[in-house]
Protein backbone atom coordinates (compact mmCIF):
# COMPACT_ATOMS: atom_id res chain seq x y z
CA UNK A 1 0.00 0.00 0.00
CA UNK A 2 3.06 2.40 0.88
CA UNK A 3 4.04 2.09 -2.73
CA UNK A 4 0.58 2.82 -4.09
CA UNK A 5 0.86 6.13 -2.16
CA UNK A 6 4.58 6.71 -2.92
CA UNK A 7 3.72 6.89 -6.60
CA UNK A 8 0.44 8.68 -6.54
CA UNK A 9 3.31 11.23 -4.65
CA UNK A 10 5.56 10.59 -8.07
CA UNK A 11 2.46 11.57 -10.07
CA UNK A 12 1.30 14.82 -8.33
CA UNK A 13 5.28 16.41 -7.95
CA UNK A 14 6.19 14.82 -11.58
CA UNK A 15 2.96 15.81 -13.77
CA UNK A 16 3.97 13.51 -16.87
CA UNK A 17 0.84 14.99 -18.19
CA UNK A 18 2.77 18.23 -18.78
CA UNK A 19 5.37 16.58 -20.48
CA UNK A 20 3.02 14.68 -22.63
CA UNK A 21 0.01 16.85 -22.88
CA UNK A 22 -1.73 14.04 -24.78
CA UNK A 23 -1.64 12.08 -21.14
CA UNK A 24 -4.14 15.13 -19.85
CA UNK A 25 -7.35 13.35 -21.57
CA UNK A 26 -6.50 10.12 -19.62
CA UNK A 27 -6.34 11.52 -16.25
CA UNK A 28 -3.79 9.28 -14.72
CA UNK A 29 -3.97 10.75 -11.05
CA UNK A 30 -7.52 9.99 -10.69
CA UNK A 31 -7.37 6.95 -12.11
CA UNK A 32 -4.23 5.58 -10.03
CA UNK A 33 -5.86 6.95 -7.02
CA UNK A 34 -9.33 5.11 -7.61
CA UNK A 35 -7.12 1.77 -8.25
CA UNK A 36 -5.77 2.64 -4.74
CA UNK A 37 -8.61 3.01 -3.07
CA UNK A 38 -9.96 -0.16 -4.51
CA UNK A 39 -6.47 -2.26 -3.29
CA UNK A 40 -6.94 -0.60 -0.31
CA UNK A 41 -10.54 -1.44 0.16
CA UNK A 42 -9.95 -5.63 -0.43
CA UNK A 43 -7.09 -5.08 1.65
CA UNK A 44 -7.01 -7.65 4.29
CA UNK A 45 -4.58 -5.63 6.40
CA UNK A 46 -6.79 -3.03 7.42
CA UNK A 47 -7.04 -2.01 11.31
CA UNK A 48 -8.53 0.65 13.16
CA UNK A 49 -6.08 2.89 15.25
CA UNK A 50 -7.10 3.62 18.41
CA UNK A 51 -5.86 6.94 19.82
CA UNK A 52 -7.69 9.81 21.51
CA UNK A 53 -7.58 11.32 17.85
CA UNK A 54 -10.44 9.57 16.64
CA UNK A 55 -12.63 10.86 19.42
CA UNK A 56 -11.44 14.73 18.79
CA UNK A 57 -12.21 14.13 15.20
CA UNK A 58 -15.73 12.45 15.90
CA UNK A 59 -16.71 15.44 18.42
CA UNK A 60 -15.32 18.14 15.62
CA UNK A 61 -17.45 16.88 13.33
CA UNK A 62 -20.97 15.96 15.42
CA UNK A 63 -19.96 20.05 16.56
CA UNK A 64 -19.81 21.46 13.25
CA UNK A 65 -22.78 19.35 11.80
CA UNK A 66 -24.90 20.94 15.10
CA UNK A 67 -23.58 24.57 14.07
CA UNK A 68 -24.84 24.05 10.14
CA UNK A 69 -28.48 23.11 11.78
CA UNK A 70 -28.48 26.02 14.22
CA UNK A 71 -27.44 28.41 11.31
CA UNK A 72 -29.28 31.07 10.06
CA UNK A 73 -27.70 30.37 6.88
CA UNK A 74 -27.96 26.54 5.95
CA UNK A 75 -26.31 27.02 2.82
C-alpha cells in the first residue's frame, strides 16, 4: 500500500501529463488513485487505530454538523 501512495506522490510532484500533454485526456492521477482506493478497500490488512484522535475528530465533526443546523444560513 506504501508504494501505491509513494507513486500517486511521483504523479502529483512529476505531472507527466505536462510533459506529454496528450496524457491530460486520460487523467492518470484519478485513475491511479481510484485503483488505490480499490487495493486498499480488499485489503485484508486493514485495522482501526485507536488513539484519543479519533474521538477529537468524531466530536469536531458531530460540533460542526450541530452549528450548520443552528445556522441562520444553511447554505
Amino acid at each position: 500500500m506504501h508504494w501505491f501512495l509513494a507513486a500517486y506522490m511521483w504523479l502529483y510532484i512529476h505531472r507527466p501529463f505536462e510533459v506529454w500533454p496528450w496524457l491530460t485526456e486520460l487523467r492518470i492521477e484519478r485513475v491511479f488513485m481510484l485503483v488505490t482506493i480499490a487495493v486498499w478497500a480488499v485489503s485484508q490488512q486493514k485495522s482501526w487505530t485507536r488513539n484519543r484522535l479519533n474521538t477529537a475528530f468524531a466530536c469536531f465533526f458531530l460540533v460542526a454538523i450541530a452549528c450548520w443546523l443552528a445556522s441562520p444560513y444553511p447554505e
